[in-house]
C-alpha atoms as a PDB file:
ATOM      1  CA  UNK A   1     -55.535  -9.033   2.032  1.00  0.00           C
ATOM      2  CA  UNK A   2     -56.835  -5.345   1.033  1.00  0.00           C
ATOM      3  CA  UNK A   3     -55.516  -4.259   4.841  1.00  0.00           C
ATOM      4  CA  UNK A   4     -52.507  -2.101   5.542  1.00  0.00           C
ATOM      5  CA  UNK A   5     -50.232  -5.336   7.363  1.00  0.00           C
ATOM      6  CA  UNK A   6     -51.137  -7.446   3.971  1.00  0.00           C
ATOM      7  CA  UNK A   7     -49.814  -4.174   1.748  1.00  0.00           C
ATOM      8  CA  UNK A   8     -46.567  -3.945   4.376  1.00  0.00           C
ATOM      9  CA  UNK A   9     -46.210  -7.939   4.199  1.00  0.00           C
ATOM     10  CA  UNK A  10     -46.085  -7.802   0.413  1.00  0.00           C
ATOM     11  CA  UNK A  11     -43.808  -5.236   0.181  1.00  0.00           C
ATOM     12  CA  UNK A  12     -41.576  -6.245   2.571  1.00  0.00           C
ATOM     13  CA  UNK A  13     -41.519  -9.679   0.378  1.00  0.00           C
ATOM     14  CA  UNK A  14     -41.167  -8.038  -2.390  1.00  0.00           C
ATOM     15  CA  UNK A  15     -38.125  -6.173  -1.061  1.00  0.00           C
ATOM     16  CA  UNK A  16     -36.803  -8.907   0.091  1.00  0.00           C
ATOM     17  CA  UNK A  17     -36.743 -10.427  -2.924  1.00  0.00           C
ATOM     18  CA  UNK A  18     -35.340  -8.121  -4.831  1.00  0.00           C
ATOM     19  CA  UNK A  19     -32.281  -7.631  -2.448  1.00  0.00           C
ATOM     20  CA  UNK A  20     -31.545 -11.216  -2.285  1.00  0.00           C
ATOM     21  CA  UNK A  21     -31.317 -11.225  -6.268  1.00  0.00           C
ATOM     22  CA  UNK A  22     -29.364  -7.898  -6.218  1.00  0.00           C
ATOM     23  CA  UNK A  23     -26.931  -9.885  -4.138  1.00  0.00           C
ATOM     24  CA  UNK A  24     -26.057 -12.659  -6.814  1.00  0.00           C
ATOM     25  CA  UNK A  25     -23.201 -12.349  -8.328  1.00  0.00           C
ATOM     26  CA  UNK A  26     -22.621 -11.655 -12.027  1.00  0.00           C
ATOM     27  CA  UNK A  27     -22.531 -14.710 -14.057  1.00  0.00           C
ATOM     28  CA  UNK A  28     -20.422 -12.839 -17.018  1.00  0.00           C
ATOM     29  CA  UNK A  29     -17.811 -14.408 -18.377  1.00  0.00           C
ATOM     30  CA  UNK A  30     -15.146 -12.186 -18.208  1.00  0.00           C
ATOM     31  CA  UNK A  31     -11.580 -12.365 -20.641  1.00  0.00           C
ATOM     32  CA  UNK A  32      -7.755 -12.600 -19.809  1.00  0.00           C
ATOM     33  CA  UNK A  33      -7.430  -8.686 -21.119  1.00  0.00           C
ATOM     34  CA  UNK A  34     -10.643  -7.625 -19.173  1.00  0.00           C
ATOM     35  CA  UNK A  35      -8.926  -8.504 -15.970  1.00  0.00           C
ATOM     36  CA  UNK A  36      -5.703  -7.415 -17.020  1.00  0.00           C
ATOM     37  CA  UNK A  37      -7.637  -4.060 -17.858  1.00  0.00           C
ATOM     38  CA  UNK A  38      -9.273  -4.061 -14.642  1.00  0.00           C
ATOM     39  CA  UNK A  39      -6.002  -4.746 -12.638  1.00  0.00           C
ATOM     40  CA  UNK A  40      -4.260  -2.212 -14.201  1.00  0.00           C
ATOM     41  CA  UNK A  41      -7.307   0.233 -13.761  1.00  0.00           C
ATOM     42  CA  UNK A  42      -7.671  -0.324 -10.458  1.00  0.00           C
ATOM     43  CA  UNK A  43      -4.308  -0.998  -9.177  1.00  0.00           C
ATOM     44  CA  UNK A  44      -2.698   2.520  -9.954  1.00  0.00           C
ATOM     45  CA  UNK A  45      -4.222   3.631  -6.716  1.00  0.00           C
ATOM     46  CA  UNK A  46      -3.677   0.791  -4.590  1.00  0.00           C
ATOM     47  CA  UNK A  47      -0.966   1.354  -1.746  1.00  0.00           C
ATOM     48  CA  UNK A  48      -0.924   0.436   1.956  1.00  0.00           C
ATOM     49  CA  UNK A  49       0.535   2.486   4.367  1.00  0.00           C
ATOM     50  CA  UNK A  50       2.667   2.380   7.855  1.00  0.00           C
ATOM     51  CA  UNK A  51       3.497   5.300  10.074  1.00  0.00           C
ATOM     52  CA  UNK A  52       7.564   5.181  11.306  1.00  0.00           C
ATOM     53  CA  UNK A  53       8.197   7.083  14.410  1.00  0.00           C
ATOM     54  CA  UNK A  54      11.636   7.745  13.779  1.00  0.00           C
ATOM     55  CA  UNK A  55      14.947   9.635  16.193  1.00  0.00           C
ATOM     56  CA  UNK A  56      18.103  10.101  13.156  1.00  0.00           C
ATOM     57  CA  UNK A  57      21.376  11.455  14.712  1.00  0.00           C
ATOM     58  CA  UNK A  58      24.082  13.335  12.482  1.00  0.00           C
ATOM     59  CA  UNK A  59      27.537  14.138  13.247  1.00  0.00           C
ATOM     60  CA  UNK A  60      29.754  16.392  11.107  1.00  0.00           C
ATOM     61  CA  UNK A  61      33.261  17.273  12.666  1.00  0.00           C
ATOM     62  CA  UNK A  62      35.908  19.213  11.425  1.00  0.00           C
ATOM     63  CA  UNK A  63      39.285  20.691  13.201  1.00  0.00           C
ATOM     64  CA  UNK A  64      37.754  23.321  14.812  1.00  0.00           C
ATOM     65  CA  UNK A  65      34.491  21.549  16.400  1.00  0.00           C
ATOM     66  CA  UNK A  66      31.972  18.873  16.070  1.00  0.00           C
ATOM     67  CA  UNK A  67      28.458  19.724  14.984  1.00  0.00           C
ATOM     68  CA  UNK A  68      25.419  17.436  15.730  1.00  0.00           C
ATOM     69  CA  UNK A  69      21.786  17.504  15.486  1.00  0.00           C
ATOM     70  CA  UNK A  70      18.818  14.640  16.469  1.00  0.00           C
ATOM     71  CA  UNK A  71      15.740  14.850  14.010  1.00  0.00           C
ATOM     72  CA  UNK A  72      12.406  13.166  15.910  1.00  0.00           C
ATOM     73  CA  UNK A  73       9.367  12.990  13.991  1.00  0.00           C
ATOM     74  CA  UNK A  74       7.309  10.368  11.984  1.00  0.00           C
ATOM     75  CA  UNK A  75       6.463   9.726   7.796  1.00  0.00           C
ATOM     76  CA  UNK A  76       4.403   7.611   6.710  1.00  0.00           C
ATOM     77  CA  UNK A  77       6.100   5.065   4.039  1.00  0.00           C
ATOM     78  CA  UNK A  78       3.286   4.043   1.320  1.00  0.00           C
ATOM     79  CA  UNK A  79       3.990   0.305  -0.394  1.00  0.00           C
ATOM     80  CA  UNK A  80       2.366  -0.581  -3.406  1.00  0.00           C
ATOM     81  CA  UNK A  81       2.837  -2.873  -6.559  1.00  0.00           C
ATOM     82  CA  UNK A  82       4.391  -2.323  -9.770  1.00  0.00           C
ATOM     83  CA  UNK A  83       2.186  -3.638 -12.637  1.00  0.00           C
ATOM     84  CA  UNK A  84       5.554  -2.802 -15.458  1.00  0.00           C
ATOM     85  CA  UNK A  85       7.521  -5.636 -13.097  1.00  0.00           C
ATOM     86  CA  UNK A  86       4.565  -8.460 -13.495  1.00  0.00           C
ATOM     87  CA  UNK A  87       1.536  -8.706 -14.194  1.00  0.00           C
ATOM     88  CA  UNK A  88       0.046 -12.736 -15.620  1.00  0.00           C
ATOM     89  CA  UNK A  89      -3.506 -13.004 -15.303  1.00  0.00           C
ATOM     90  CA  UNK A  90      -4.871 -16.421 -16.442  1.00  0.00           C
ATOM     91  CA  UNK A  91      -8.748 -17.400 -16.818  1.00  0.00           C
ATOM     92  CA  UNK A  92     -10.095 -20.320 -15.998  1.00  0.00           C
ATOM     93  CA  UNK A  93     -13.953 -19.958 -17.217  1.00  0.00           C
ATOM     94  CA  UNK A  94     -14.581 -23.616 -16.721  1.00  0.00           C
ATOM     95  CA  UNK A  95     -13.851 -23.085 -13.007  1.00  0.00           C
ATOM     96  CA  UNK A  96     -14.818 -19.604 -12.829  1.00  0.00           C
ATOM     97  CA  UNK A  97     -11.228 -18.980 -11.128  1.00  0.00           C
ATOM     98  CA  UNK A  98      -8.721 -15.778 -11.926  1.00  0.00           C
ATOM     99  CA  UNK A  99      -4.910 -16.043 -11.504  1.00  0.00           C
ATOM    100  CA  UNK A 100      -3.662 -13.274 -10.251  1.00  0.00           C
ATOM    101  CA  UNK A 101       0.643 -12.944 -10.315  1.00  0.00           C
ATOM    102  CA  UNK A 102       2.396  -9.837  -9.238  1.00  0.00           C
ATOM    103  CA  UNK A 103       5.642  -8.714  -8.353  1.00  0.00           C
ATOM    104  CA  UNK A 104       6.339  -8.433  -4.453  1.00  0.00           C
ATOM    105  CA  UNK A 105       5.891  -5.029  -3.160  1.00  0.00           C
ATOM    106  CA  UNK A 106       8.038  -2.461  -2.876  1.00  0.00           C
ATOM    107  CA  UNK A 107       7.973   1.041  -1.124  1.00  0.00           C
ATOM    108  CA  UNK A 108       6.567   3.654  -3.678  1.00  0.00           C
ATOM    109  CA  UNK A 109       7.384   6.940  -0.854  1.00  0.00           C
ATOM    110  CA  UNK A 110       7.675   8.608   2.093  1.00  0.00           C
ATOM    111  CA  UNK A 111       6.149  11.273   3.409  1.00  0.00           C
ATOM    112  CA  UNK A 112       8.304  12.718   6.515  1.00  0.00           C
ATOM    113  CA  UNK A 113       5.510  15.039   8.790  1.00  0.00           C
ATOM    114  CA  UNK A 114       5.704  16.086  12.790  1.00  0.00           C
ATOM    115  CA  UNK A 115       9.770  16.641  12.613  1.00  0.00           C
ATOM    116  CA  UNK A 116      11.268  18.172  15.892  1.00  0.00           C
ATOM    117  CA  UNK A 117      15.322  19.444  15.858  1.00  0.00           C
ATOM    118  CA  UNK A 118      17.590  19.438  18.513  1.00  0.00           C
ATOM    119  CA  UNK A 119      20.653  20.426  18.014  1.00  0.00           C
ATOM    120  CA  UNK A 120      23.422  19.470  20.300  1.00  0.00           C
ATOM    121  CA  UNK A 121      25.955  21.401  19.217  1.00  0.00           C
ATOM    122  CA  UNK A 122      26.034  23.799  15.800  1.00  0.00           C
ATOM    123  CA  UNK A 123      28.731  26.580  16.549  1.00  0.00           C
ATOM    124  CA  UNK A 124      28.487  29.736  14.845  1.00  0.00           C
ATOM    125  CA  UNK A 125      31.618  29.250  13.156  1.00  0.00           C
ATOM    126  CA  UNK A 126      30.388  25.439  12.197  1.00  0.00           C
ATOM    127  CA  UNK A 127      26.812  25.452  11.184  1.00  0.00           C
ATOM    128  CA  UNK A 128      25.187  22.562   9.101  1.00  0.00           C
ATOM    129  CA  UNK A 129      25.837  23.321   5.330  1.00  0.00           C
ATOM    130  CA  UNK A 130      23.506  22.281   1.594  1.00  0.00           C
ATOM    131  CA  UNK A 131      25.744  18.694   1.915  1.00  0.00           C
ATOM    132  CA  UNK A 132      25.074  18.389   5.537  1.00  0.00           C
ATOM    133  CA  UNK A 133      21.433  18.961   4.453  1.00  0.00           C
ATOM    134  CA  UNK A 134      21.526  16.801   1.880  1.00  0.00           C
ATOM    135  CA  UNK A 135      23.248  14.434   3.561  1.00  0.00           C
ATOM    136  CA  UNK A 136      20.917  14.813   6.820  1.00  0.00           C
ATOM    137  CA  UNK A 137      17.684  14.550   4.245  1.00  0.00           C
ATOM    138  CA  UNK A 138      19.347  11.151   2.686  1.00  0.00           C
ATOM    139  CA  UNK A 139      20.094   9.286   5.976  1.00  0.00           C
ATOM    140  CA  UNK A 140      16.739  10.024   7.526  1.00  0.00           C
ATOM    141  CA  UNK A 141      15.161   8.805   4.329  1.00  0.00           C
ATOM    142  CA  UNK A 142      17.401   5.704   4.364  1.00  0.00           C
ATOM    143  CA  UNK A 143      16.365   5.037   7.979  1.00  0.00           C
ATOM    144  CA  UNK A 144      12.304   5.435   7.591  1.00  0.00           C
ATOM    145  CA  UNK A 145      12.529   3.262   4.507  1.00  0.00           C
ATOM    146  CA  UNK A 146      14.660   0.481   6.524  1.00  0.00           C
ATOM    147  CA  UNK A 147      12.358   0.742   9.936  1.00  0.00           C
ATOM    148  CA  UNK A 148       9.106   0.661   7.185  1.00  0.00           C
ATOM    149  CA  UNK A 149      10.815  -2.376   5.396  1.00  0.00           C
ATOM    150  CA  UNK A 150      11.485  -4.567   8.736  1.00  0.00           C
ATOM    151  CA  UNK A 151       8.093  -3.875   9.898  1.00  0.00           C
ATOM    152  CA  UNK A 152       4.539  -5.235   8.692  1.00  0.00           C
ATOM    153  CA  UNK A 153       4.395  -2.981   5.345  1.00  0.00           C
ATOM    154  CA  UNK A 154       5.027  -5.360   2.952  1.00  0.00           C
ATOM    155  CA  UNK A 155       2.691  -8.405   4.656  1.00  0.00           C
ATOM    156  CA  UNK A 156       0.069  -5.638   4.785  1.00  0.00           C
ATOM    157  CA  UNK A 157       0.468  -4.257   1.535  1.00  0.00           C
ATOM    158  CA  UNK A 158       0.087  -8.504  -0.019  1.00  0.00           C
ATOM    159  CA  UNK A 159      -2.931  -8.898   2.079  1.00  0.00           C
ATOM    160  CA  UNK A 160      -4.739  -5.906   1.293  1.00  0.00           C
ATOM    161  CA  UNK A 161      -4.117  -6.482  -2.516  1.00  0.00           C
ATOM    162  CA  UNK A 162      -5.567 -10.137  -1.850  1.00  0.00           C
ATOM    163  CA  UNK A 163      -8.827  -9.290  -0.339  1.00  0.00           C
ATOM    164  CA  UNK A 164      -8.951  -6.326  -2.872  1.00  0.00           C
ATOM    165  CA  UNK A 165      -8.883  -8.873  -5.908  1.00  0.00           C
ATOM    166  CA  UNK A 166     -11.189 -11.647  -4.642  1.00  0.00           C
ATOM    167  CA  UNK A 167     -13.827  -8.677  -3.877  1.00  0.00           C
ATOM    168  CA  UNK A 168     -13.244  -6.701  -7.519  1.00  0.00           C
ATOM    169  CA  UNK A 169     -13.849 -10.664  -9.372  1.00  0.00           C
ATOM    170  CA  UNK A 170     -16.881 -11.915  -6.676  1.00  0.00           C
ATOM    171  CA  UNK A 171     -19.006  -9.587  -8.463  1.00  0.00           C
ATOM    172  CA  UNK A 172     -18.792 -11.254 -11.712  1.00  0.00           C
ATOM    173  CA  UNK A 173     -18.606 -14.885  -9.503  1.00  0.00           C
ATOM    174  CA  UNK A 174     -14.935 -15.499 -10.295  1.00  0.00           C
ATOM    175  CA  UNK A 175     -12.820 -16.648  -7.136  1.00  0.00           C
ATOM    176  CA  UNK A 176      -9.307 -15.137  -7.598  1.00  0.00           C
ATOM    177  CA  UNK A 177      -5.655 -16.756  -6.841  1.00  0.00           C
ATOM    178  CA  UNK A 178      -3.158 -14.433  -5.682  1.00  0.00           C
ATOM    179  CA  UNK A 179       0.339 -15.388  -6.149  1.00  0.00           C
ATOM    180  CA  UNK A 180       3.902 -12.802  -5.489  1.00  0.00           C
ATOM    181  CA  UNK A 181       6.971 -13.402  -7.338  1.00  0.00           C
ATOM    182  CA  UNK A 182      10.239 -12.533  -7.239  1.00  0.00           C
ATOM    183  CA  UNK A 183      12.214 -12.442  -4.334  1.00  0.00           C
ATOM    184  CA  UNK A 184      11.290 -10.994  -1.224  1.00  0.00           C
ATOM    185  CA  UNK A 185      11.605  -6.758  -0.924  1.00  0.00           C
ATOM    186  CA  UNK A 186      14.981  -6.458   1.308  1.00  0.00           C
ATOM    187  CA  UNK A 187      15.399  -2.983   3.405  1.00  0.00           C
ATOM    188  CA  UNK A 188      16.607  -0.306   1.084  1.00  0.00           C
ATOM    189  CA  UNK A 189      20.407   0.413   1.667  1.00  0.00           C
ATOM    190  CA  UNK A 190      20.482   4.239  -0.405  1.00  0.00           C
ATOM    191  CA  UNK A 191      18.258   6.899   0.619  1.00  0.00           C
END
């Protein structure tokens, strides 16, 4: 077996081997406040993310004139989890199960990119003012975080975290139960 194919067949055994025991999990036992550590470490960065094409109208009108303008663009609303809400971890070493239980998402920003004006009517003697900015900035806000609410955000955002937790605890050989409290994240009514 001194020939090149026995060398090849041996090492390609050998590989082999040591691949399929690479891929075993962990058999650690792991501690309430590890995986509490781990969540938290871990977690800080976790978001999902929707893109909102959005088309916000504003109307000012005074005695003299009306002015309007239409705002088209897209932001991207990011939705992640706040750990300070709730956070239980319990677990289970006989079954070798974590129990995860966090607060429902909620929408941690937006991030307004790609904006086009058109402004149907701003008269010399009635431009837009800082409160009609303001005011413009607020309602376009309110609207991206309403569309980003009504849409698949949140679902996403409770999935991802999911599949995120039962990979992070499969490498010690822990299965993981996610679980959301609270109630359900409503549309955000102030900008």
């Amino acid at each position: 077996m001194r020939t090149l194919p026995g060398y090849l067949c041996a090492a390609a055994v050998g590989a082999l081997g040591t691949l399929l025991w690479l891929k075993q999990p962990v058999q650690r036992e792991i501690s309430n406040d590890f995986a509490i550590t781990e969540i938290k470490r871990v977690a800080k960065a976790f978001a999902a993310e929707q893109v909102v094409a959005f088309n916000y109208k504003h109307t000012r009108s005074d005695v003299v004139s009306t002015a309007r303008v239409s705002i088209f663009g897209k932001a991207r609303a990011f939705a992640g989890f706040d750990l300070a809400k709730r956070l239980r971890v319990t677990v289970d070493q006989g079954k070798r199960r974590v129990s995860v239980e966090l607060a429902q998402p909620e929408i941690l920003g937006v991030d307004v990119f790609d904006q086009t004006y058109q402004y149907e009517k701003d008269w010399p003697w009635n431009r837009f003012s800082e409160e009609d900015r303001d005011a413009i900035a607020r309602g376009l806000r309110r609207g991206v975080l309403q569309e980003a609410a009504a849409g698949p955000l949140f679902y996403e955002a409770r999935e991802s975290m999911k599949g995120f937790l039962n990979a992070m605890f499969a490498v010690y050989g822990y299965a993981v139960n996610v679980e959301f409290g609270g109630p359900e994240p409503a549309p955000p009514t102030k900008g």
